[in-house]
N, C-alpha and C. Protein backbone atom coordinates (compact mmCIF):
# COMPACT_ATOMS: atom_id res chain seq x y z
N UNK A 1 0.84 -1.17 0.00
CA UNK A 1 0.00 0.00 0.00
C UNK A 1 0.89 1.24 0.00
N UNK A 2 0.73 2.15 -0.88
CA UNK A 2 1.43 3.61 -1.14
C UNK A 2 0.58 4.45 0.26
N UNK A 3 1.34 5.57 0.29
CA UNK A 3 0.54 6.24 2.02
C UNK A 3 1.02 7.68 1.31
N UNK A 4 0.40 8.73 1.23
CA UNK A 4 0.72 10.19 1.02
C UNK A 4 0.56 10.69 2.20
N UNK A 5 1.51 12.19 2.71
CA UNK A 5 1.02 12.54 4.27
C UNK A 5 -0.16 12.79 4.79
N UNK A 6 -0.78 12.75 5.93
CA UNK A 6 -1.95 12.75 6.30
C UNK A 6 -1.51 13.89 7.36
N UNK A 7 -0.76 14.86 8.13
CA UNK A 7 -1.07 15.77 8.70
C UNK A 7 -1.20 16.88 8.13
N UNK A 8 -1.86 17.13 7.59
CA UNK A 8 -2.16 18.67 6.70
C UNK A 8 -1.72 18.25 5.29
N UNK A 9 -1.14 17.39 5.19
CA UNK A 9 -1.08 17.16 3.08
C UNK A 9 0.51 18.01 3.23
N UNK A 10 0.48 18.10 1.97
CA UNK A 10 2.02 19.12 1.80
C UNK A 10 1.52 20.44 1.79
N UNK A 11 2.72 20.84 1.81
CA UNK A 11 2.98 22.75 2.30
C UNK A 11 2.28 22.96 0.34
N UNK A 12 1.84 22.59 -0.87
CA UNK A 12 1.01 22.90 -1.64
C UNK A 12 -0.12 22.69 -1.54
N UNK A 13 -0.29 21.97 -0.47
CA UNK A 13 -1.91 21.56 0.02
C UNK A 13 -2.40 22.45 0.94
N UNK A 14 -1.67 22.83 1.98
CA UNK A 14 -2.27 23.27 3.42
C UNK A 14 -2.39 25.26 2.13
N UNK A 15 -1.34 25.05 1.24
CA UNK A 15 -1.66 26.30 0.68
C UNK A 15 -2.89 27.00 0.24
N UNK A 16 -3.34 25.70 -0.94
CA UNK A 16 -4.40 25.67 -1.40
C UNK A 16 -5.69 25.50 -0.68
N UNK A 17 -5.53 24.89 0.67
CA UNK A 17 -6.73 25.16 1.76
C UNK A 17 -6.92 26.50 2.16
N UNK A 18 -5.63 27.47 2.06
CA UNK A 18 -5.58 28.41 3.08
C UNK A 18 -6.08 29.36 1.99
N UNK A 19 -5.42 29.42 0.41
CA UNK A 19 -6.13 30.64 -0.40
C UNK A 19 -7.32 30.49 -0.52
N UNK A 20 -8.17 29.32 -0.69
CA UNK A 20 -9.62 29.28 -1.01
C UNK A 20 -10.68 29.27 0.32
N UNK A 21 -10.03 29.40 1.71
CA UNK A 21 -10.44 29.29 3.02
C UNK A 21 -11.03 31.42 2.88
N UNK A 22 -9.66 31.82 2.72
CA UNK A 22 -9.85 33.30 2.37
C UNK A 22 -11.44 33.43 1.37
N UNK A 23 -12.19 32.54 0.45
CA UNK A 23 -12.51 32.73 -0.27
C UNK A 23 -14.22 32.67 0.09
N UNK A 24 -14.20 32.50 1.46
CA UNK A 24 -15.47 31.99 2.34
C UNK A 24 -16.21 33.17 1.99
N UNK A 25 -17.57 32.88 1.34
CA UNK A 25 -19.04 33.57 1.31
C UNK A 25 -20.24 33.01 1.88
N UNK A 26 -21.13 33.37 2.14
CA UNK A 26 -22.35 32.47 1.25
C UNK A 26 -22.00 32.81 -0.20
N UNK A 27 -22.00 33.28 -1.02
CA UNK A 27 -22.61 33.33 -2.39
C UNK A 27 -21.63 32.35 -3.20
N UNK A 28 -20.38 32.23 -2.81
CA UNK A 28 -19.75 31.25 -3.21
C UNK A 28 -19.67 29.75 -2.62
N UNK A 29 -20.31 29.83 -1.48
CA UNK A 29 -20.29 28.43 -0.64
C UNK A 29 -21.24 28.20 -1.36
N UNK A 30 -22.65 28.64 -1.86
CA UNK A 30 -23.72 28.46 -2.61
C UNK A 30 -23.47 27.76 -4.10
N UNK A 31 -22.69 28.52 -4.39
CA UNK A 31 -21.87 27.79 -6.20
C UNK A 31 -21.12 26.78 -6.12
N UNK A 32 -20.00 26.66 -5.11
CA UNK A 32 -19.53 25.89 -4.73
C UNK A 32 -19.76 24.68 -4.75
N UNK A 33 -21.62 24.45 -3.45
CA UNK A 33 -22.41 22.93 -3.19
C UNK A 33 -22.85 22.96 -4.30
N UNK A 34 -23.16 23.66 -5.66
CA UNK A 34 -24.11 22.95 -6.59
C UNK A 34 -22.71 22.41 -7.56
N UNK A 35 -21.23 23.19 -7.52
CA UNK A 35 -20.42 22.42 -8.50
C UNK A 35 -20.34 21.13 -7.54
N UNK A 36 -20.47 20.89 -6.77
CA UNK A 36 -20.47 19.59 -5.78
C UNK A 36 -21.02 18.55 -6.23
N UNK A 37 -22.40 19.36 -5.96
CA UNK A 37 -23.55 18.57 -6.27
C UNK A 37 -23.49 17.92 -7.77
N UNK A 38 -22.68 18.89 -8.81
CA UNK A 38 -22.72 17.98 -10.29
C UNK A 38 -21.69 17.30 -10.40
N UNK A 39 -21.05 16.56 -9.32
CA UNK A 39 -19.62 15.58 -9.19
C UNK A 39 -20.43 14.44 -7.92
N UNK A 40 -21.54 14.91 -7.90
CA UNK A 40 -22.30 12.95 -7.46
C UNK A 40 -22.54 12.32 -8.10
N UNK A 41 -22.81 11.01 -7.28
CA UNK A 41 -22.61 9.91 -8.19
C UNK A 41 -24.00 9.95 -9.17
N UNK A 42 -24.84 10.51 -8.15
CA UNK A 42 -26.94 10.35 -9.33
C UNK A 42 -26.23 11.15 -10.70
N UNK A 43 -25.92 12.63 -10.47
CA UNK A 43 -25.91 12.96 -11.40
C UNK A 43 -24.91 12.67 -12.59
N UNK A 44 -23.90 11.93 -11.31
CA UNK A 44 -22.94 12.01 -13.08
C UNK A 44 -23.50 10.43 -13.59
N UNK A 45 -24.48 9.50 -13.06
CA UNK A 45 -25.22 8.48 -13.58
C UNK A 45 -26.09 9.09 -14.88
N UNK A 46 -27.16 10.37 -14.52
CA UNK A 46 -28.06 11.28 -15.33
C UNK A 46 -27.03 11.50 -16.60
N UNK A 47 -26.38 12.55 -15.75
CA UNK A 47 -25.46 12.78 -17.41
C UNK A 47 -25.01 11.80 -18.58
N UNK A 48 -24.32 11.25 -17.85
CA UNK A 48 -23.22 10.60 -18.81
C UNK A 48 -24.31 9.51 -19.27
N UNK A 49 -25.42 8.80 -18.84
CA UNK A 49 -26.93 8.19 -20.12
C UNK A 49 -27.19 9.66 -20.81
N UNK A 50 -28.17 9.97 -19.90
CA UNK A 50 -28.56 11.42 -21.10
C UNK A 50 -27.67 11.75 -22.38
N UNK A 51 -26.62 12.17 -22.13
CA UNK A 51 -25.31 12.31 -23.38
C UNK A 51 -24.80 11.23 -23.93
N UNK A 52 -24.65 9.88 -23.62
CA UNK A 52 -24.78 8.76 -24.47
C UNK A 52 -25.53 8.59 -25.49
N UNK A 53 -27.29 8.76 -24.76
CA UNK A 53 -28.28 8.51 -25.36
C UNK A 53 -28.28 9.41 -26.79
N UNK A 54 -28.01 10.22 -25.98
CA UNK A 54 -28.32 11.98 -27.36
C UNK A 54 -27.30 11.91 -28.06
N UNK A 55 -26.09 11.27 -28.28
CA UNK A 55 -24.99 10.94 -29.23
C UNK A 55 -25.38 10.12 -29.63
N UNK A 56 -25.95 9.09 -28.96
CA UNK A 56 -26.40 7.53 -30.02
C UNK A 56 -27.20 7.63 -30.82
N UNK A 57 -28.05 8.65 -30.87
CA UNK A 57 -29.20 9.09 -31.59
C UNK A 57 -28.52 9.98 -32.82
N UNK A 58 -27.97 10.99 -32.19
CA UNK A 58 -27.07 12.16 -33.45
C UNK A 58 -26.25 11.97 -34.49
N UNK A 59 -25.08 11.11 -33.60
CA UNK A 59 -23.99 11.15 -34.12
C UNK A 59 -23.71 9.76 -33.81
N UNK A 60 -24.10 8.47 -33.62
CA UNK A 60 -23.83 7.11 -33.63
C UNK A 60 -23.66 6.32 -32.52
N UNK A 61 -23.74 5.06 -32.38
CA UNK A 61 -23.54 4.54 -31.12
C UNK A 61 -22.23 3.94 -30.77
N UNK A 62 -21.54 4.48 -31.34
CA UNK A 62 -19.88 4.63 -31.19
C UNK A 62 -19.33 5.76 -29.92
N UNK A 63 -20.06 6.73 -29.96
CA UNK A 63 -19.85 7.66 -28.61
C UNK A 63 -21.00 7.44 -27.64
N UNK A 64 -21.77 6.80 -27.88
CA UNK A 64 -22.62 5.78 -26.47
C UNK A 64 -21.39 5.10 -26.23
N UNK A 65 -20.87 3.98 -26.26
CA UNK A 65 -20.20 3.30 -26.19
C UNK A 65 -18.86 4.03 -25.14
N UNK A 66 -18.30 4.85 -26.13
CA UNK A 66 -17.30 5.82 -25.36
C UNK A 66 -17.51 6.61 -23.84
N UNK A 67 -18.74 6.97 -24.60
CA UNK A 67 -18.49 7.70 -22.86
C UNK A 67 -19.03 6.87 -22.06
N UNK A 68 -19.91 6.02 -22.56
CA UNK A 68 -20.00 5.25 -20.78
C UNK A 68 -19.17 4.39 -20.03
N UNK A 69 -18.49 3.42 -21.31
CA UNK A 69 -17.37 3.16 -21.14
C UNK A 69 -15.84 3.55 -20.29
N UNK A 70 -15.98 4.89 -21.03
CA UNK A 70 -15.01 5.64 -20.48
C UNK A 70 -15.15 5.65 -18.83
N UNK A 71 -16.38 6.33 -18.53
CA UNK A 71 -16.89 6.50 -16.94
C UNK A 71 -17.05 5.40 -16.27
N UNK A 72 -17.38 4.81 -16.55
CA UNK A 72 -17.15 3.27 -16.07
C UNK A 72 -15.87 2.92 -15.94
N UNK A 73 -15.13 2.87 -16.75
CA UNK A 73 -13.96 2.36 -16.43
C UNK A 73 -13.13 3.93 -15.49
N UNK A 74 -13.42 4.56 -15.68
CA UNK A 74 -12.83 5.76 -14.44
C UNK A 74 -13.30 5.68 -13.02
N UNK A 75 -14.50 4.77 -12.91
CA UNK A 75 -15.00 4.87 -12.12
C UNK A 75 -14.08 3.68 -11.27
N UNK A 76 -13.99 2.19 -11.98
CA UNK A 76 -13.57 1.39 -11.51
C UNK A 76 -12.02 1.71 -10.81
N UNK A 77 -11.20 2.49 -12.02
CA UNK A 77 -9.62 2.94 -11.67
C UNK A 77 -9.47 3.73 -10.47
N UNK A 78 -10.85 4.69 -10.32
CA UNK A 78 -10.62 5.23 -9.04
C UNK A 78 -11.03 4.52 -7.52
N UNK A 79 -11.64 3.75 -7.90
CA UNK A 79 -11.98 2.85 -6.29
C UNK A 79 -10.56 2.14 -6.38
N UNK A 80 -9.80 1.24 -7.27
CA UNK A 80 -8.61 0.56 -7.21
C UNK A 80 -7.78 1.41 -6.46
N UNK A 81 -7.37 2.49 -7.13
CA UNK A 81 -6.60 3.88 -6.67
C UNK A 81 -6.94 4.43 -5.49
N UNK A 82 -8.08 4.75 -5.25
CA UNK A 82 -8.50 4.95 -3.78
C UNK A 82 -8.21 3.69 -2.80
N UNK A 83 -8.55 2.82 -3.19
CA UNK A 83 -8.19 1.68 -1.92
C UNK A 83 -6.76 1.20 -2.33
N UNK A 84 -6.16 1.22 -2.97
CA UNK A 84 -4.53 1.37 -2.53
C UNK A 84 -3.60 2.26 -2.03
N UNK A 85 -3.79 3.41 -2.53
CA UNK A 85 -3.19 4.58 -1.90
C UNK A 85 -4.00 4.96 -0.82
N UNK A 86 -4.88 4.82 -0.57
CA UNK A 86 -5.62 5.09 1.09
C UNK A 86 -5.37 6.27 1.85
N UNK A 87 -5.54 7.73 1.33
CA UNK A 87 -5.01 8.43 2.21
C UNK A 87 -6.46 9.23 2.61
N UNK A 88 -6.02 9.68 3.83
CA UNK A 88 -7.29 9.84 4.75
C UNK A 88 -7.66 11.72 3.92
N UNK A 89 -9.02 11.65 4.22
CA UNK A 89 -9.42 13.05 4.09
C UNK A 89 -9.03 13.90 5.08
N UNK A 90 -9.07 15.36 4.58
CA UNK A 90 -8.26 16.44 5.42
C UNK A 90 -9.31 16.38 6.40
N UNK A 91 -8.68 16.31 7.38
CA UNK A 91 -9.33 16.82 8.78
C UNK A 91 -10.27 18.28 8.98
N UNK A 92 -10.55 19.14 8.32
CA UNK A 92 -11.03 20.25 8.23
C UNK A 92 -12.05 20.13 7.26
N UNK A 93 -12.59 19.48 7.28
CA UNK A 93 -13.39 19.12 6.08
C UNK A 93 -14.66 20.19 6.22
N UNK A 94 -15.63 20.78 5.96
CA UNK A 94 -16.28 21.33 6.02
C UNK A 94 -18.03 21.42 5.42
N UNK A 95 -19.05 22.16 5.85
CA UNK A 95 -19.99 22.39 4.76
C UNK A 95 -20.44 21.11 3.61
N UNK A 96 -20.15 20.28 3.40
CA UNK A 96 -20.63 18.91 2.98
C UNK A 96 -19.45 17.77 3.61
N UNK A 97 -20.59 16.94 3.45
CA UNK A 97 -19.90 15.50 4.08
C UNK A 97 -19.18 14.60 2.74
N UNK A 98 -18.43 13.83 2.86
CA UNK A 98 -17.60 13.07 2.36
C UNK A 98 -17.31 11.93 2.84
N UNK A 99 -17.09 10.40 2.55
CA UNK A 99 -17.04 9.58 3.36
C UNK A 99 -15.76 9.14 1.82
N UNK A 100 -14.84 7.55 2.96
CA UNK A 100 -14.22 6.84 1.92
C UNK A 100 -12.54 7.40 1.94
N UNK A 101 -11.90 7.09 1.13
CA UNK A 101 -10.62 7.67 1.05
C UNK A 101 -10.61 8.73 0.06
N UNK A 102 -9.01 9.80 0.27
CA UNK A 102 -9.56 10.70 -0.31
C UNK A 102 -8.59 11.28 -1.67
N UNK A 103 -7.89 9.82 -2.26
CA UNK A 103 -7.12 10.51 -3.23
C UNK A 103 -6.93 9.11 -4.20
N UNK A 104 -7.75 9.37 -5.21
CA UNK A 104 -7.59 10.81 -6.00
C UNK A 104 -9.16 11.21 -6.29
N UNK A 105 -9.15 12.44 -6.20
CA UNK A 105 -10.74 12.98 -6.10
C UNK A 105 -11.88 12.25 -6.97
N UNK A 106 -12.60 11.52 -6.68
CA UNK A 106 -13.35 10.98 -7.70
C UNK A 106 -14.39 11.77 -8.77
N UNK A 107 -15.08 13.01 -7.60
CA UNK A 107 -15.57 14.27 -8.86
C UNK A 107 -14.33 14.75 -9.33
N UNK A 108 -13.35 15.19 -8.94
CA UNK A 108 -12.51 15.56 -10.19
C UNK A 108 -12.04 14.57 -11.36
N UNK A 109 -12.06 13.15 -10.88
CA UNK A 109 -11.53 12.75 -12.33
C UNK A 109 -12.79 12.18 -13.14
N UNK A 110 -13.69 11.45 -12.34
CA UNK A 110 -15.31 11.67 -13.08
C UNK A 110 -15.61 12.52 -14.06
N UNK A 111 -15.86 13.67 -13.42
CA UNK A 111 -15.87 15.15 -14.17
C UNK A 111 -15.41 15.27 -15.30
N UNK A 112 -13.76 15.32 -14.77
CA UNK A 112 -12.86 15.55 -16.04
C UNK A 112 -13.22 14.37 -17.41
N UNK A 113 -13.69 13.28 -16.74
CA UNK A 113 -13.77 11.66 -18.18
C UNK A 113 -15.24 12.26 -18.74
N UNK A 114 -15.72 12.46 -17.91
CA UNK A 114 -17.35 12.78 -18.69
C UNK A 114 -17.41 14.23 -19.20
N UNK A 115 -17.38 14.86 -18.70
CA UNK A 115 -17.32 16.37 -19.67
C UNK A 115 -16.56 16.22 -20.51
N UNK A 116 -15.18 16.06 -19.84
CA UNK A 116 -13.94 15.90 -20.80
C UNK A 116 -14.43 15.00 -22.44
N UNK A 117 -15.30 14.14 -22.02
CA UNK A 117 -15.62 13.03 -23.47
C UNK A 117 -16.52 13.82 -23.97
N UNK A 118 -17.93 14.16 -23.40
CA UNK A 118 -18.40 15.03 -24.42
C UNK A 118 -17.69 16.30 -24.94
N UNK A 119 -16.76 16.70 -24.52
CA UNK A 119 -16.06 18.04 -24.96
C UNK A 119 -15.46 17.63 -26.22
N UNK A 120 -14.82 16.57 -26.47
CA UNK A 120 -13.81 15.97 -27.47
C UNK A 120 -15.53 15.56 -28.53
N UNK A 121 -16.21 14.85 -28.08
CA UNK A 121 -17.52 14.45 -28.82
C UNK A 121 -17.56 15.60 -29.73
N UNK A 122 -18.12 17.00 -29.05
CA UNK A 122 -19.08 18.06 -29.09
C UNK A 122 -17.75 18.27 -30.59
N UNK A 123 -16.38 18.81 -29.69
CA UNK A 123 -15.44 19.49 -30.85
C UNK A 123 -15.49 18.96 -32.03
N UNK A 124 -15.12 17.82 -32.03
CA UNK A 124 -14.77 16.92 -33.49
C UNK A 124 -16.14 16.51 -34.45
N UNK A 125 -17.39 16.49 -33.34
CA UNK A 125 -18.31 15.62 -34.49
C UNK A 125 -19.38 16.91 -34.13
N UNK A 126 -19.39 18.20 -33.85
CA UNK A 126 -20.84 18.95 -34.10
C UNK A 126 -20.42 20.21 -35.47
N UNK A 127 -21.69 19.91 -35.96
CA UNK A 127 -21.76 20.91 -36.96
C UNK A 127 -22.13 22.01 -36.82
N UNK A 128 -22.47 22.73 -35.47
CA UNK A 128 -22.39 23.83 -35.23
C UNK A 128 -21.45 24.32 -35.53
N UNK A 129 -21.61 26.60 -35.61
CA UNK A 129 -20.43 27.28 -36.10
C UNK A 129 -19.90 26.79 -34.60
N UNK A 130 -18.53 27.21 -35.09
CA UNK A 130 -17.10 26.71 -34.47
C UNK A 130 -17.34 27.96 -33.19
N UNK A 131 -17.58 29.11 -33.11
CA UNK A 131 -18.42 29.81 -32.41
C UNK A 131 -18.54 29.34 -30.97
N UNK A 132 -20.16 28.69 -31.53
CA UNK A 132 -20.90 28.05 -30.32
C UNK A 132 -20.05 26.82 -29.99
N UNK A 133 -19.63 26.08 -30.53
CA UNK A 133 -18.60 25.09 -30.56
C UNK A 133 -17.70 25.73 -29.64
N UNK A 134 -16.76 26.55 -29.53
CA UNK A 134 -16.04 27.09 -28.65
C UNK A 134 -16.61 27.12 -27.43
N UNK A 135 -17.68 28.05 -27.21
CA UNK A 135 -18.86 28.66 -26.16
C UNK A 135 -18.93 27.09 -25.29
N UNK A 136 -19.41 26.88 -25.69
CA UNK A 136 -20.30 24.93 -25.22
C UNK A 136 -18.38 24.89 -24.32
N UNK A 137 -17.53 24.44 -25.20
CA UNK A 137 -16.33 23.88 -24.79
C UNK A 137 -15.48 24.17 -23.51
N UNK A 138 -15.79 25.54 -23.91
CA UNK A 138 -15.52 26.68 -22.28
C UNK A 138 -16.29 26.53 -21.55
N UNK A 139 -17.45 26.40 -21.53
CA UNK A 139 -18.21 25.99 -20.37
C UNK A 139 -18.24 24.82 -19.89
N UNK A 140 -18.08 23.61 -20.55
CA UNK A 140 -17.65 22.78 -19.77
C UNK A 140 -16.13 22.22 -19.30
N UNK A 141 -15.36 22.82 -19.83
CA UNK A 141 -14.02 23.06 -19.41
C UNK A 141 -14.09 23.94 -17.88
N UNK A 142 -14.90 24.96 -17.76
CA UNK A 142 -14.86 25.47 -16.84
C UNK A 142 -16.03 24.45 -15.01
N UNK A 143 -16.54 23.99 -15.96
CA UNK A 143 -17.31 22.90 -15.08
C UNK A 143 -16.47 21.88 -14.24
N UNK A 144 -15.07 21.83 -15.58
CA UNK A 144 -14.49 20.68 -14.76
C UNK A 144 -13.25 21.60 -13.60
N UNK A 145 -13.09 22.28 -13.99
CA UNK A 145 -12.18 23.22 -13.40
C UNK A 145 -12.85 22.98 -11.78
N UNK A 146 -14.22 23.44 -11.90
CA UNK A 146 -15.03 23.98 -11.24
C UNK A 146 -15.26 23.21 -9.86
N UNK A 147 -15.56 21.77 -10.69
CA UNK A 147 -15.88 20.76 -9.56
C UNK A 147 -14.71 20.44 -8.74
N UNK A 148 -13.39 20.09 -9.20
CA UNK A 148 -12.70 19.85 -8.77
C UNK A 148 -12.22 21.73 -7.55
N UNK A 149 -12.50 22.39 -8.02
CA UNK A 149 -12.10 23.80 -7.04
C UNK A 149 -13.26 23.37 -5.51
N UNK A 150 -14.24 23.13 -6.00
CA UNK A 150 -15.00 23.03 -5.06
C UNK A 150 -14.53 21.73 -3.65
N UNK A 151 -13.98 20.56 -4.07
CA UNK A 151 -13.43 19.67 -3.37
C UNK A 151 -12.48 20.46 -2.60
N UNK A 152 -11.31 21.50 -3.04
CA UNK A 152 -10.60 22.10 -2.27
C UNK A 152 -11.07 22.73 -1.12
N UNK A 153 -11.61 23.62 -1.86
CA UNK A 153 -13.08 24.59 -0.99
C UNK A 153 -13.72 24.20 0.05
N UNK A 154 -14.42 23.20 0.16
CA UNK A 154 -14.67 22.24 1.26
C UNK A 154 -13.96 21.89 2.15
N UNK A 155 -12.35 21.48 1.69
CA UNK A 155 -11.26 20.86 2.34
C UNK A 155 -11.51 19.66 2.61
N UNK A 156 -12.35 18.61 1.38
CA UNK A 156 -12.79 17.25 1.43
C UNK A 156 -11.96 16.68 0.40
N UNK A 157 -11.10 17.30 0.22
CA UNK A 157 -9.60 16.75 -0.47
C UNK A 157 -8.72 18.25 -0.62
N UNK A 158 -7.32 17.27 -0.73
CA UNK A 158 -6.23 18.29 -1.27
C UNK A 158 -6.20 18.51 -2.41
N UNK A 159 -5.53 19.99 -2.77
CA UNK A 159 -5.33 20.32 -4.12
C UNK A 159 -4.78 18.96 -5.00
N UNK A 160 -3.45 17.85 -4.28
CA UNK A 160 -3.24 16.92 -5.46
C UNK A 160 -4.02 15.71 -5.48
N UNK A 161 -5.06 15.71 -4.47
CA UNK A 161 -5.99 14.66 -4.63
C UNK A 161 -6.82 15.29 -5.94
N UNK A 162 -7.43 16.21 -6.51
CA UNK A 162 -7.86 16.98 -7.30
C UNK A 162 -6.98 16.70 -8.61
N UNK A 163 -5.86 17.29 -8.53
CA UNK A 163 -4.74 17.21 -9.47
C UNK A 163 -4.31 16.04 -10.02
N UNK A 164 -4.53 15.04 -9.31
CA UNK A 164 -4.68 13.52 -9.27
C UNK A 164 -5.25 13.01 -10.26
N UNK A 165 -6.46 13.05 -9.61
CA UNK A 165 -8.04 13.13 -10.25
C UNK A 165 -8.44 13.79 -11.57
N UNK A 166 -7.35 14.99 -12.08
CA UNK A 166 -7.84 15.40 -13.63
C UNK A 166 -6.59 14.65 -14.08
N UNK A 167 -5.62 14.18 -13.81
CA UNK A 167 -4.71 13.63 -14.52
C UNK A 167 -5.04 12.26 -15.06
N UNK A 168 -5.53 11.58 -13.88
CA UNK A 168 -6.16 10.25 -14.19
C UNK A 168 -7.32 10.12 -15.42
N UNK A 169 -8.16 11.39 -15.17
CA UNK A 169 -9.29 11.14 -15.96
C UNK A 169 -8.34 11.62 -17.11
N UNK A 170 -8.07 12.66 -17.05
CA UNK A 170 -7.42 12.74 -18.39
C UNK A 170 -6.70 11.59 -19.69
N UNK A 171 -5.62 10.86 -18.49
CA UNK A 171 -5.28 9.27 -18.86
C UNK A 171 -6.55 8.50 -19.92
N UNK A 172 -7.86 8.75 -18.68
CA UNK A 172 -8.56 7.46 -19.18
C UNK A 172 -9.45 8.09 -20.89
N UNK A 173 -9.41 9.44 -20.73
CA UNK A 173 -10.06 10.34 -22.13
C UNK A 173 -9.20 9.87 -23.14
N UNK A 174 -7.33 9.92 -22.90
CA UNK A 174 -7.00 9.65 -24.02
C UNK A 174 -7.19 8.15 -24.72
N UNK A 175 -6.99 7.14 -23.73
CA UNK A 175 -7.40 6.09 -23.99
C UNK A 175 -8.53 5.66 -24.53
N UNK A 176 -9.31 6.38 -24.13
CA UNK A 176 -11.01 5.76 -24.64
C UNK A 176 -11.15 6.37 -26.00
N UNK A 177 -10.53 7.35 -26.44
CA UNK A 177 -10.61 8.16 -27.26
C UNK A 177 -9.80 7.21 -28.45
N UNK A 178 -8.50 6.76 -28.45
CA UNK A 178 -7.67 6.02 -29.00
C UNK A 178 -8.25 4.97 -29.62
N UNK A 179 -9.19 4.20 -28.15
CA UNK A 179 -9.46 2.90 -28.61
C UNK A 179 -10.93 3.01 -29.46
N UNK A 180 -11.40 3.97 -28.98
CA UNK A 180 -12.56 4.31 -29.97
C UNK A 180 -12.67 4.59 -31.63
N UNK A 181 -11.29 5.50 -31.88
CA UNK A 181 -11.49 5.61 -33.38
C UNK A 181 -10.63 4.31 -33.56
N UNK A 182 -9.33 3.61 -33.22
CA UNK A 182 -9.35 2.68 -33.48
C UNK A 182 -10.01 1.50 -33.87
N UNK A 183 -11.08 1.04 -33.16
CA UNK A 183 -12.00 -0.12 -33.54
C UNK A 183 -13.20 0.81 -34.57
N UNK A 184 -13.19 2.84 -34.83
CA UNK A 184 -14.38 2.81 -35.83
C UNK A 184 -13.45 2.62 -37.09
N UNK A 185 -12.14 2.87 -37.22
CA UNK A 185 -11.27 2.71 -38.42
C UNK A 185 -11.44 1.05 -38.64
N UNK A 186 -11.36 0.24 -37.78
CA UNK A 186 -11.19 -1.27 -38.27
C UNK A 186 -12.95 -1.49 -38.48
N UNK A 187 -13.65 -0.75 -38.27
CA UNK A 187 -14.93 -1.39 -38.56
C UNK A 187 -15.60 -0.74 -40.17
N UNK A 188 -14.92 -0.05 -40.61
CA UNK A 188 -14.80 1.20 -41.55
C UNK A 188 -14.26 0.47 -42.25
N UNK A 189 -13.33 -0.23 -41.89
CA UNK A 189 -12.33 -0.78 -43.10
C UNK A 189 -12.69 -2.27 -43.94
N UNK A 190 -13.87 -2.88 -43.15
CA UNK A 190 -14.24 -3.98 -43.53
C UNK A 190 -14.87 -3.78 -44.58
């Protein structure tokens, strides 16, 4: 079993608790629980069918396939990852509850595989102007940013449990992405 520190995280952690601690509102604790709230498990279940479904319908059941796939298998890498590296949540935890181990953030790398897949979806296969195409892209780029800021915010993980967590998902985007046009090129080619 790997062990990361558990008294305050590193001097980039206790940092990142302390600039976004400064950052205490309501109006942002308010934005905060709802980027929260779109890094649970119901909703990122809602999403990532909903956006399957509506790609399988649009644009083929080749990006059904992908993104659930994808989340699924992010989902699985992060319980492995969480129960081997085992490191405890920050003690300061705050304003929502959290249970489980706490690295590597599971809304942040969730997030990052499922937005992240429809983002790559949206870019490459919508025929919208490039425009709204942009617009759409930034906003959910900023979603993923978002969720994962909010885990800090809380102090229901460290900044590299977070950092973790978009790296991983990131990992699993390129992969799914790879193996996806891969098997549509060999199915193309028959």
């Amino acid at each position: 079993m790997l062990t990361l520190p558990e008294e305050g995280g590193h001097a980039f952690d206790r940092w990142a608790h302390s600039l976004l601690s400064d950052w205490r509102n309501g109006t942002v604790t308010a934005w905060m629980k709802g980027f929260s709230y779109l890094g649970s498990t119901l909703t990122i279940i809602i999403v990532t069918i909903g956006s399957a479904v509506i790609f399988g319908f649009l644009k083929g059941w080749r990006f059904t396939v992908m993104l659930i796939g994808g989340v699924l298998f992010g989902y699985l890498l992060n319980r492995v990852l969480k129960g081997w590296i085992d490191r405890a949540r920050p003690e300061t935890l705050w304003g929502i509850t959290a249970d489980g181990a706490s690295f590597p953030s599971a809304n942040a790398m969730l997030g990052m595989i499922m937005f992240g897949l429809i983002l790559v979806i949206i870019w490459r296969e919508s025929k919208l102007p490039k425009a709204v195409n942009a617009v759409v892209c930034a906003l959910l780029a900023l979603c993923i940013l978002l969720m994962g800021v909010c885990r800090v915010y809380f102090h229901v993980h460290y900044i590299t449990d977070v950092l973790a967590g978009y790296s991983a998902g990131l990992a699993v985007i390129c992969a799914t992405i790879r193996i996806g046009d891969v098997r549509y090129r060999k199915t193309k080619g028959r």
